[in-house]
C-alpha atoms as a PDB file:
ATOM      1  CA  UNK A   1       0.000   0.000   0.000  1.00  0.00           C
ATOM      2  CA  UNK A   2       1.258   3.417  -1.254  1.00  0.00           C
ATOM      3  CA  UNK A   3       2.142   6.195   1.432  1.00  0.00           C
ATOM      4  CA  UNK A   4      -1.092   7.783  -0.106  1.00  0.00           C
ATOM      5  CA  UNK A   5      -3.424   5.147   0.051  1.00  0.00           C
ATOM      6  CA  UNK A   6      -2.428   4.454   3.687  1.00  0.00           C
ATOM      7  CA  UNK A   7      -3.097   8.082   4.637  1.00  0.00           C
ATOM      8  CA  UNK A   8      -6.182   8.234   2.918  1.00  0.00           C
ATOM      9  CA  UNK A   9      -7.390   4.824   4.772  1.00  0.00           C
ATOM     10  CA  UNK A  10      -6.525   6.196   7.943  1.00  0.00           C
ATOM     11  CA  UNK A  11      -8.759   9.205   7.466  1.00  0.00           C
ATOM     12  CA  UNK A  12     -11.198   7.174   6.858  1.00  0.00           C
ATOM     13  CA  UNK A  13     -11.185   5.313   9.678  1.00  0.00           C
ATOM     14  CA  UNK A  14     -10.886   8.440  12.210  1.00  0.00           C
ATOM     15  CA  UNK A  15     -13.949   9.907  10.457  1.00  0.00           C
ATOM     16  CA  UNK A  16     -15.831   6.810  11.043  1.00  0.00           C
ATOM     17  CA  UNK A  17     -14.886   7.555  14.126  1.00  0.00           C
ATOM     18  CA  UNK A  18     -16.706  10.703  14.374  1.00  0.00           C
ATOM     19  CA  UNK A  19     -19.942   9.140  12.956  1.00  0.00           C
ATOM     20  CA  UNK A  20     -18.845  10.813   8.989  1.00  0.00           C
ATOM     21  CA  UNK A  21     -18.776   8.151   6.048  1.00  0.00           C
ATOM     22  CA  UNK A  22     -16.042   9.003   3.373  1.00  0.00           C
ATOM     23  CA  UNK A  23     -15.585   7.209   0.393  1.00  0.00           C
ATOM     24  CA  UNK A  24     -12.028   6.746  -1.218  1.00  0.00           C
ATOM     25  CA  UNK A  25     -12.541  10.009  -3.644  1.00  0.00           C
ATOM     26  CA  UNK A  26     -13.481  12.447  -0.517  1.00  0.00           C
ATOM     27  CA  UNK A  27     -10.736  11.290   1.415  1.00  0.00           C
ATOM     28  CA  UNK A  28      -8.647  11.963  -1.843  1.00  0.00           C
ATOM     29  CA  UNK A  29     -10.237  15.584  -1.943  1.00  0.00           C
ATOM     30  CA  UNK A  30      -9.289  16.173   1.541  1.00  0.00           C
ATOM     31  CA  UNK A  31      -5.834  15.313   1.404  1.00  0.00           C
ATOM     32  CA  UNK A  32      -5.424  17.269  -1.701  1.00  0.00           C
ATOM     33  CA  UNK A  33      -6.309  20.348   0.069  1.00  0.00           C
ATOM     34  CA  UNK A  34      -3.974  19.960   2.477  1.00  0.00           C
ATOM     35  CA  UNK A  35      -1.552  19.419  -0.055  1.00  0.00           C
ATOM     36  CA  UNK A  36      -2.674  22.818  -1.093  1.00  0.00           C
ATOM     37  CA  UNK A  37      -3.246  24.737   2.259  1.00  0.00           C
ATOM     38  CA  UNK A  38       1.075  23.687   3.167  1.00  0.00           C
ATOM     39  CA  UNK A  39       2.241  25.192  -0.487  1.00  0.00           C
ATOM     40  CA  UNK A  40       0.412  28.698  -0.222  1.00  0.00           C
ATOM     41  CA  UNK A  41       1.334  28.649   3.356  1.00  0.00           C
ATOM     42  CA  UNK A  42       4.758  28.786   2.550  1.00  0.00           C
ATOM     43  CA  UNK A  43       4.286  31.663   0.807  1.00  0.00           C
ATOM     44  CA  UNK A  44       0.950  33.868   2.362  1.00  0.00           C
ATOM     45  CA  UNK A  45       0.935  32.477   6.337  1.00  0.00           C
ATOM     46  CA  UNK A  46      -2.377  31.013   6.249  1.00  0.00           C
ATOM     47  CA  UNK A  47      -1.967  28.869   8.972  1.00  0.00           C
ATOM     48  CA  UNK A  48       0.423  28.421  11.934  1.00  0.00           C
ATOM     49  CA  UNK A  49       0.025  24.271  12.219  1.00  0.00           C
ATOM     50  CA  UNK A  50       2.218  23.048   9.516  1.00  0.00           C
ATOM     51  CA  UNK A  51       3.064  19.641  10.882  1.00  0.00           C
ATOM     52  CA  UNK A  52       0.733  16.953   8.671  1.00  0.00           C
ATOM     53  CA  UNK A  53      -0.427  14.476  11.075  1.00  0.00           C
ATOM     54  CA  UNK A  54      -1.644  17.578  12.598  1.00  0.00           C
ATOM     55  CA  UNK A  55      -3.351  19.463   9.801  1.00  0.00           C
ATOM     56  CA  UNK A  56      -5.685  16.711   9.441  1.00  0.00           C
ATOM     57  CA  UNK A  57      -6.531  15.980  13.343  1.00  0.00           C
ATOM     58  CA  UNK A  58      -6.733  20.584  13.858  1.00  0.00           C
ATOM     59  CA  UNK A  59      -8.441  21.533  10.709  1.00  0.00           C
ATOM     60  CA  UNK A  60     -10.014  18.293   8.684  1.00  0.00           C
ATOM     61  CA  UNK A  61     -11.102  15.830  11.655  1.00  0.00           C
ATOM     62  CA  UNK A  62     -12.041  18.607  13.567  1.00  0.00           C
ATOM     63  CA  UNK A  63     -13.909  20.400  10.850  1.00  0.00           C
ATOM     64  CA  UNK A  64     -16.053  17.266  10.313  1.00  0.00           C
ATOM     65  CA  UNK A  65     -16.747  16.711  13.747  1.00  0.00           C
ATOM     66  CA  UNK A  66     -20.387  19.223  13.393  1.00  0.00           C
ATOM     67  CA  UNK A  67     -21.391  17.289   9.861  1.00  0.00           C
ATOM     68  CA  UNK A  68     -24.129  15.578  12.027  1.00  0.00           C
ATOM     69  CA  UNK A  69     -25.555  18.741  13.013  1.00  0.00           C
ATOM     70  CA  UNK A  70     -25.691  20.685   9.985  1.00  0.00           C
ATOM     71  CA  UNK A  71     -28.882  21.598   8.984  1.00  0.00           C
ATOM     72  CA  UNK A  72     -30.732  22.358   5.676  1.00  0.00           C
ATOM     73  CA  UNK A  73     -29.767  23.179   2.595  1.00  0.00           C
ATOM     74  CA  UNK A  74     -27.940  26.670   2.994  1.00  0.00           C
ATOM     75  CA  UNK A  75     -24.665  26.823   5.204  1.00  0.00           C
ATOM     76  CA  UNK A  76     -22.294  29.611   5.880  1.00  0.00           C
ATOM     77  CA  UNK A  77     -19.021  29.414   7.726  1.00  0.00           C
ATOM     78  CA  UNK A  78     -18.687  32.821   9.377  1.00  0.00           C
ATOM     79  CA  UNK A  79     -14.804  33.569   9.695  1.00  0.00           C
ATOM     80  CA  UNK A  80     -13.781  30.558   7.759  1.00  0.00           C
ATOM     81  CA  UNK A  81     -10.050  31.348   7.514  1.00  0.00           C
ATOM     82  CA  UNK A  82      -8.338  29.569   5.059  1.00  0.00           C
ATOM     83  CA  UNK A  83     -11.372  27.185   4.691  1.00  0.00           C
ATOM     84  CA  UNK A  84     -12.224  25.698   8.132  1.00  0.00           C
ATOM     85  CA  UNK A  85     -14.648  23.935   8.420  1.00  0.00           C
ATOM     86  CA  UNK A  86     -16.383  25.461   5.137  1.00  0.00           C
ATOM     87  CA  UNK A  87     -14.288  23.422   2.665  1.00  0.00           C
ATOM     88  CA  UNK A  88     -14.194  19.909   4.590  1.00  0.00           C
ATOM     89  CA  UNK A  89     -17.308  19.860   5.027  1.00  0.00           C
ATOM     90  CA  UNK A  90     -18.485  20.535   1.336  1.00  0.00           C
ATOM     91  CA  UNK A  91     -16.311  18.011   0.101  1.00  0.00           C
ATOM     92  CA  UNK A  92     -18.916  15.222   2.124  1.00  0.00           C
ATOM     93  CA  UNK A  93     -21.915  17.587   1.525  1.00  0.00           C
ATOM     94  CA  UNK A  94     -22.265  18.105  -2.222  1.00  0.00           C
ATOM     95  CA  UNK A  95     -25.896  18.196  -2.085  1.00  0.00           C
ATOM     96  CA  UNK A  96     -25.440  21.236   0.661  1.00  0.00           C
ATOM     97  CA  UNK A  97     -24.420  24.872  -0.589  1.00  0.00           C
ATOM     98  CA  UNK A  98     -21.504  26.571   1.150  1.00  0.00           C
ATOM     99  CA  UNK A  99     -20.701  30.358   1.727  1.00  0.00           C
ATOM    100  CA  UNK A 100     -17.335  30.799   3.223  1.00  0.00           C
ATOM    101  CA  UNK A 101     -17.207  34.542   4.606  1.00  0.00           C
ATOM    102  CA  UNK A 102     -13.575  35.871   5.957  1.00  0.00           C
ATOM    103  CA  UNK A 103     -12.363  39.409   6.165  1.00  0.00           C
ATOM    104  CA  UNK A 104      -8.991  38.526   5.562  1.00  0.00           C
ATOM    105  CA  UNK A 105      -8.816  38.756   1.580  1.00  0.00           C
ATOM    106  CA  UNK A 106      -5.959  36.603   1.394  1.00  0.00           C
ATOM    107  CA  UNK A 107      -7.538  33.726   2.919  1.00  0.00           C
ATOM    108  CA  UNK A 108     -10.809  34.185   1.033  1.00  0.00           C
ATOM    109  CA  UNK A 109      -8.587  33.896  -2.065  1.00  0.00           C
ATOM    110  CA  UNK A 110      -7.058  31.048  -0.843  1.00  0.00           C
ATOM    111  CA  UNK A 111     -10.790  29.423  -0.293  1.00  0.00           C
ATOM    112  CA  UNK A 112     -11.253  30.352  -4.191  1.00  0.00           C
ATOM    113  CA  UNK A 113      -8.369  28.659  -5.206  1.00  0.00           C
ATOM    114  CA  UNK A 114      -9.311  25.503  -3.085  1.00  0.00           C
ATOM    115  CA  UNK A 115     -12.584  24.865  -3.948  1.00  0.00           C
ATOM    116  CA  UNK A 116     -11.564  25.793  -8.513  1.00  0.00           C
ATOM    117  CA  UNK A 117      -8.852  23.224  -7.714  1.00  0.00           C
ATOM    118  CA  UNK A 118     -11.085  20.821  -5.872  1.00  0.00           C
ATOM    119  CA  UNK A 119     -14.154  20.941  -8.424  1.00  0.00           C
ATOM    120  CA  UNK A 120     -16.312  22.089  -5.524  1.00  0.00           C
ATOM    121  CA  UNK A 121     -19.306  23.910  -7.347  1.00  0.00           C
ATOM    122  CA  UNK A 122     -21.160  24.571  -4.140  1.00  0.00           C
ATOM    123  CA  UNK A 123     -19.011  26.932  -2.478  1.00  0.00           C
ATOM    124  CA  UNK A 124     -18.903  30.172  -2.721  1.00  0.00           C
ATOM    125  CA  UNK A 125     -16.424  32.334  -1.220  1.00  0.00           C
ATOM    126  CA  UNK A 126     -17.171  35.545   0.000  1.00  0.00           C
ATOM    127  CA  UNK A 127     -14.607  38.612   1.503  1.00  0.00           C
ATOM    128  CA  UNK A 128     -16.566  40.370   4.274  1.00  0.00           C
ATOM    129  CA  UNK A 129     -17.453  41.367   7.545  1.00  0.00           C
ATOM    130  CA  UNK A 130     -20.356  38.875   8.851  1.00  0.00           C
ATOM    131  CA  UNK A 131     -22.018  41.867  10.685  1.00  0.00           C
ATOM    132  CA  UNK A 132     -22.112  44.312   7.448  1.00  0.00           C
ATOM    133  CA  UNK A 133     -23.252  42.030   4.960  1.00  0.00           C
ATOM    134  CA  UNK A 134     -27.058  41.222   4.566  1.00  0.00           C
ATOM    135  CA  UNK A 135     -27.961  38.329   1.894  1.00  0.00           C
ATOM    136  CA  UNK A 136     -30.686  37.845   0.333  1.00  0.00           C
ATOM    137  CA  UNK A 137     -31.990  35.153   2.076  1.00  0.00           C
ATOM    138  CA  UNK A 138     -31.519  33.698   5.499  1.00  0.00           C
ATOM    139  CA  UNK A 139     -29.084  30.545   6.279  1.00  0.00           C
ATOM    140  CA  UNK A 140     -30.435  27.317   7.294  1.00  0.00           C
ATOM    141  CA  UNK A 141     -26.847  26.473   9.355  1.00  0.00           C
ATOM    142  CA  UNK A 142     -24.359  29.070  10.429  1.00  0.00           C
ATOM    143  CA  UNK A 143     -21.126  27.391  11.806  1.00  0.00           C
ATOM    144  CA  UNK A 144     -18.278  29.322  13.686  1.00  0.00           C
ATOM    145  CA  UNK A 145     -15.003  28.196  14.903  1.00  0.00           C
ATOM    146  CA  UNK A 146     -13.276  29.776  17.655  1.00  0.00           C
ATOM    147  CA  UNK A 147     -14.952  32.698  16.555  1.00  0.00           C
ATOM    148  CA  UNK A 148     -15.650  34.829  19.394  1.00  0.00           C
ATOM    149  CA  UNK A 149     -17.950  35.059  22.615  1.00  0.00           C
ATOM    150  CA  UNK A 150     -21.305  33.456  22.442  1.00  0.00           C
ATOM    151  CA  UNK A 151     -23.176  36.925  23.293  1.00  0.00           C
ATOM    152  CA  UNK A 152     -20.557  38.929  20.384  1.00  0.00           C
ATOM    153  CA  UNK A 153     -21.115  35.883  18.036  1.00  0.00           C
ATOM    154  CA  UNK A 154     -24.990  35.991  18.258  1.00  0.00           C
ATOM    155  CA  UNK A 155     -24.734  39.420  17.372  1.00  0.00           C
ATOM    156  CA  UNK A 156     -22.513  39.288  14.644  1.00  0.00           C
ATOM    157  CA  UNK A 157     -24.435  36.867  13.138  1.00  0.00           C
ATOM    158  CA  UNK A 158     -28.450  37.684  13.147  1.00  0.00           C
ATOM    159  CA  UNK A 159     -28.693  39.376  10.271  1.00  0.00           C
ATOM    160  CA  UNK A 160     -27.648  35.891   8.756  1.00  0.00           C
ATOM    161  CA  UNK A 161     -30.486  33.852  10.353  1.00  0.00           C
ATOM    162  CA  UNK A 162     -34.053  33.557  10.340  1.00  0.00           C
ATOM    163  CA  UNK A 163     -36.598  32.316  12.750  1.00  0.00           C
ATOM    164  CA  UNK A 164     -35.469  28.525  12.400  1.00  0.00           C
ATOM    165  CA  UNK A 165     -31.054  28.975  11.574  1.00  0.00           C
ATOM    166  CA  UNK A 166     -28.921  26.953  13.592  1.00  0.00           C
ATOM    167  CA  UNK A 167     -25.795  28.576  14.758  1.00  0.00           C
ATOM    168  CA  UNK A 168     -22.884  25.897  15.462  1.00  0.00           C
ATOM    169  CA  UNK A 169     -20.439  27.341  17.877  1.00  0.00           C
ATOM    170  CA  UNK A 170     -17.553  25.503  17.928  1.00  0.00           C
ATOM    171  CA  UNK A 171     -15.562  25.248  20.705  1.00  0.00           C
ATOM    172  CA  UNK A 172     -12.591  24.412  22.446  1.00  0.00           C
ATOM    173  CA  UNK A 173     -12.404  24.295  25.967  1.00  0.00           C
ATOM    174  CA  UNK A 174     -14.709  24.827  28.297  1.00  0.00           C
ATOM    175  CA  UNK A 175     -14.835  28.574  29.799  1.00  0.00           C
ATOM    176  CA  UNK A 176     -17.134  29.132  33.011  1.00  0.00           C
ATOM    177  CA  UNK A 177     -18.335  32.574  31.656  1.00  0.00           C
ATOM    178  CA  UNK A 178     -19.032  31.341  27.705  1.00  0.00           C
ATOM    179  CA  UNK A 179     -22.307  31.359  27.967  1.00  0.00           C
ATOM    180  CA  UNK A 180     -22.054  35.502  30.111  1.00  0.00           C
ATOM    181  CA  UNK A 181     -24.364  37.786  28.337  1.00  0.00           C
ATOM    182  CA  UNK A 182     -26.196  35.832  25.677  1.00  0.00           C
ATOM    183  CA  UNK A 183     -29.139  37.876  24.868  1.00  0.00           C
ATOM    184  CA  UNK A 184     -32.858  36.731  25.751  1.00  0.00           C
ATOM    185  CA  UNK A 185     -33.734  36.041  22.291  1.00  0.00           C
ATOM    186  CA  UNK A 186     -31.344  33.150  21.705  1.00  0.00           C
ATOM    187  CA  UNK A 187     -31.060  29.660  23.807  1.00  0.00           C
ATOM    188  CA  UNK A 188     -28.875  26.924  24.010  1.00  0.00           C
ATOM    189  CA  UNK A 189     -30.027  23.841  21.935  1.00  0.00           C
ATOM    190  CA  UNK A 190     -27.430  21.632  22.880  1.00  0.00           C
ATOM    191  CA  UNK A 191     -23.630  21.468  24.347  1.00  0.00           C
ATOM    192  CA  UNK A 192     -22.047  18.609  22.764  1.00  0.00           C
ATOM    193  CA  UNK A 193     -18.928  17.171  23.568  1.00  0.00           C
ATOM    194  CA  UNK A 194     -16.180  16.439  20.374  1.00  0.00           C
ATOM    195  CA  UNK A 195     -13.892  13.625  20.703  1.00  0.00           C
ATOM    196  CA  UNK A 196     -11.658  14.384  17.582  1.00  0.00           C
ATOM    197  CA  UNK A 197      -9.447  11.172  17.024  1.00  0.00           C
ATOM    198  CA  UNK A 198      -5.503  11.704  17.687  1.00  0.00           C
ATOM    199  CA  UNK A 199      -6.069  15.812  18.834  1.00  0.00           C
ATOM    200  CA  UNK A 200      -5.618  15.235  22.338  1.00  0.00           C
ATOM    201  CA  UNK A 201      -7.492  18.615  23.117  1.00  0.00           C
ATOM    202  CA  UNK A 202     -10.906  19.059  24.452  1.00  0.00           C
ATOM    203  CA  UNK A 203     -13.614  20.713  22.164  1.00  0.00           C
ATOM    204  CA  UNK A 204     -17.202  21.084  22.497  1.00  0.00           C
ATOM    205  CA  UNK A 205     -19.909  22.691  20.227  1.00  0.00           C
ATOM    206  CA  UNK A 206     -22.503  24.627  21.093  1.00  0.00           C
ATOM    207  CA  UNK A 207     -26.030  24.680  19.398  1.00  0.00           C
ATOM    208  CA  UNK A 208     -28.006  27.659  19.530  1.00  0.00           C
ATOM    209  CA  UNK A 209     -31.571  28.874  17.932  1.00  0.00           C
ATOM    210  CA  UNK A 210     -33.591  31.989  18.389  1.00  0.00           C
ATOM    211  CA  UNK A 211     -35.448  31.868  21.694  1.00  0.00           C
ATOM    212  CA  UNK A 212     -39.049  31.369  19.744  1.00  0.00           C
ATOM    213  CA  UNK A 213     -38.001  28.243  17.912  1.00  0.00           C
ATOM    214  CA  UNK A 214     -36.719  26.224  20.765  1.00  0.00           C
ATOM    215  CA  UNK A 215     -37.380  24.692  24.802  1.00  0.00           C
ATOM    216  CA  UNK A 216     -34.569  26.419  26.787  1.00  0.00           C
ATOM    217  CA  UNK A 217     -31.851  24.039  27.922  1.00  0.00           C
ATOM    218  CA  UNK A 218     -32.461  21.598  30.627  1.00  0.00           C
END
């Protein structure tokens, strides 16, 4: 078995662990864009992890962790970076449509490059600032990583959501005062626990809906 092949079965088998089925051609995709993420790093700074084995448990494993709880058709990744989780997770959602928002223009262009290079037709990369841009239409999913506070998050994002959008907070570890000043109109969902194989870090997600369109949290 090829250095390749053995990589590519190993991803596999850790996504499996996280409850994501990839088939030989997404695991292909992923590795690909890591291939791609470590040669513009060299030159633009994209990212500080640069070490492989940990590429793929900090920004592929742990970018698939929250495919179980995407919702609906239309998903944006608010501060997606160089791609993360946007671009993992439309390589295993075709069927979903993908907005990847940054205000960092060189990452956004990165994210361009990515998904022309990858074939990935439904995502769309967009340079802005998530609280000054108003689409057309609400999102179905919002996901954030590390993005900021809940209460500044919630903020940042409503003109993105309608009655019914799920906002994905992801997390890593646990702070006593996360949850400090979330405003009356939004509630907790869920607080799920991540167990990313081989990262050796805690992270968590955090599920949140308008106040009207869920039970608070029990």
């Amino acid at each position: 078995m090829s250095d390749e092949s053995a990589e590519a079965g190993a991803l596999i088998r850790s996504a499996a662990a996280l409850g994501v089925t990839l088939d030989a051609a997404m695991a292909r995709r992923l590795l690909v864009l890591l291939d791609e993420l470590a040669r513009w790093n060299r030159s633009y700074n994209l990212t500080s992890i640069t070490a492989r084995a940990e590429m793929i448990t900090h920004h592929v494993l742990d970018s698939l962790a929250v495919q179980p709880l995407l919702a609906g058709e239309r998903v944006i990744d608010v501060g997606t970076g160089a791609g993360f989780p946007g671009l993992p997770l439309a390589i295993v959602e075709p069927t979903r449509r993908f907005t990847l928002l940054d205000s960092n223009g060189k990452k956004v262009r990165f994210v361009a490059h990515a998904a022309r290079t990858l074939g990935l037709g439904n995502v769309e990369p967009l340079h802005a600032r998530a609280e000054a841009w108003a689409p057309a239409q609400a999102f179905d999913t919002v996901v954030a990583r590390a993005f900021a506070p809940l209460a500044e998050l919630v903020k940042q994002v409503a003109g993105l959501c309608g009655p019914s959008t799920r906002v994905l907070a992801m997390k890593g570890r646990r702070s006593a005062d996360e949850r400090a000043g979330l405003p009356a109109d939004w509630l907790i969902e869920e607080d799920r626990e991540l167990h990313i194989p081989g990262l050796g870090e805690e992270r968590h997600v955090i599920v949140l809906r308008r106040s009207a369109a869920v039970a608070p949290l029990r």
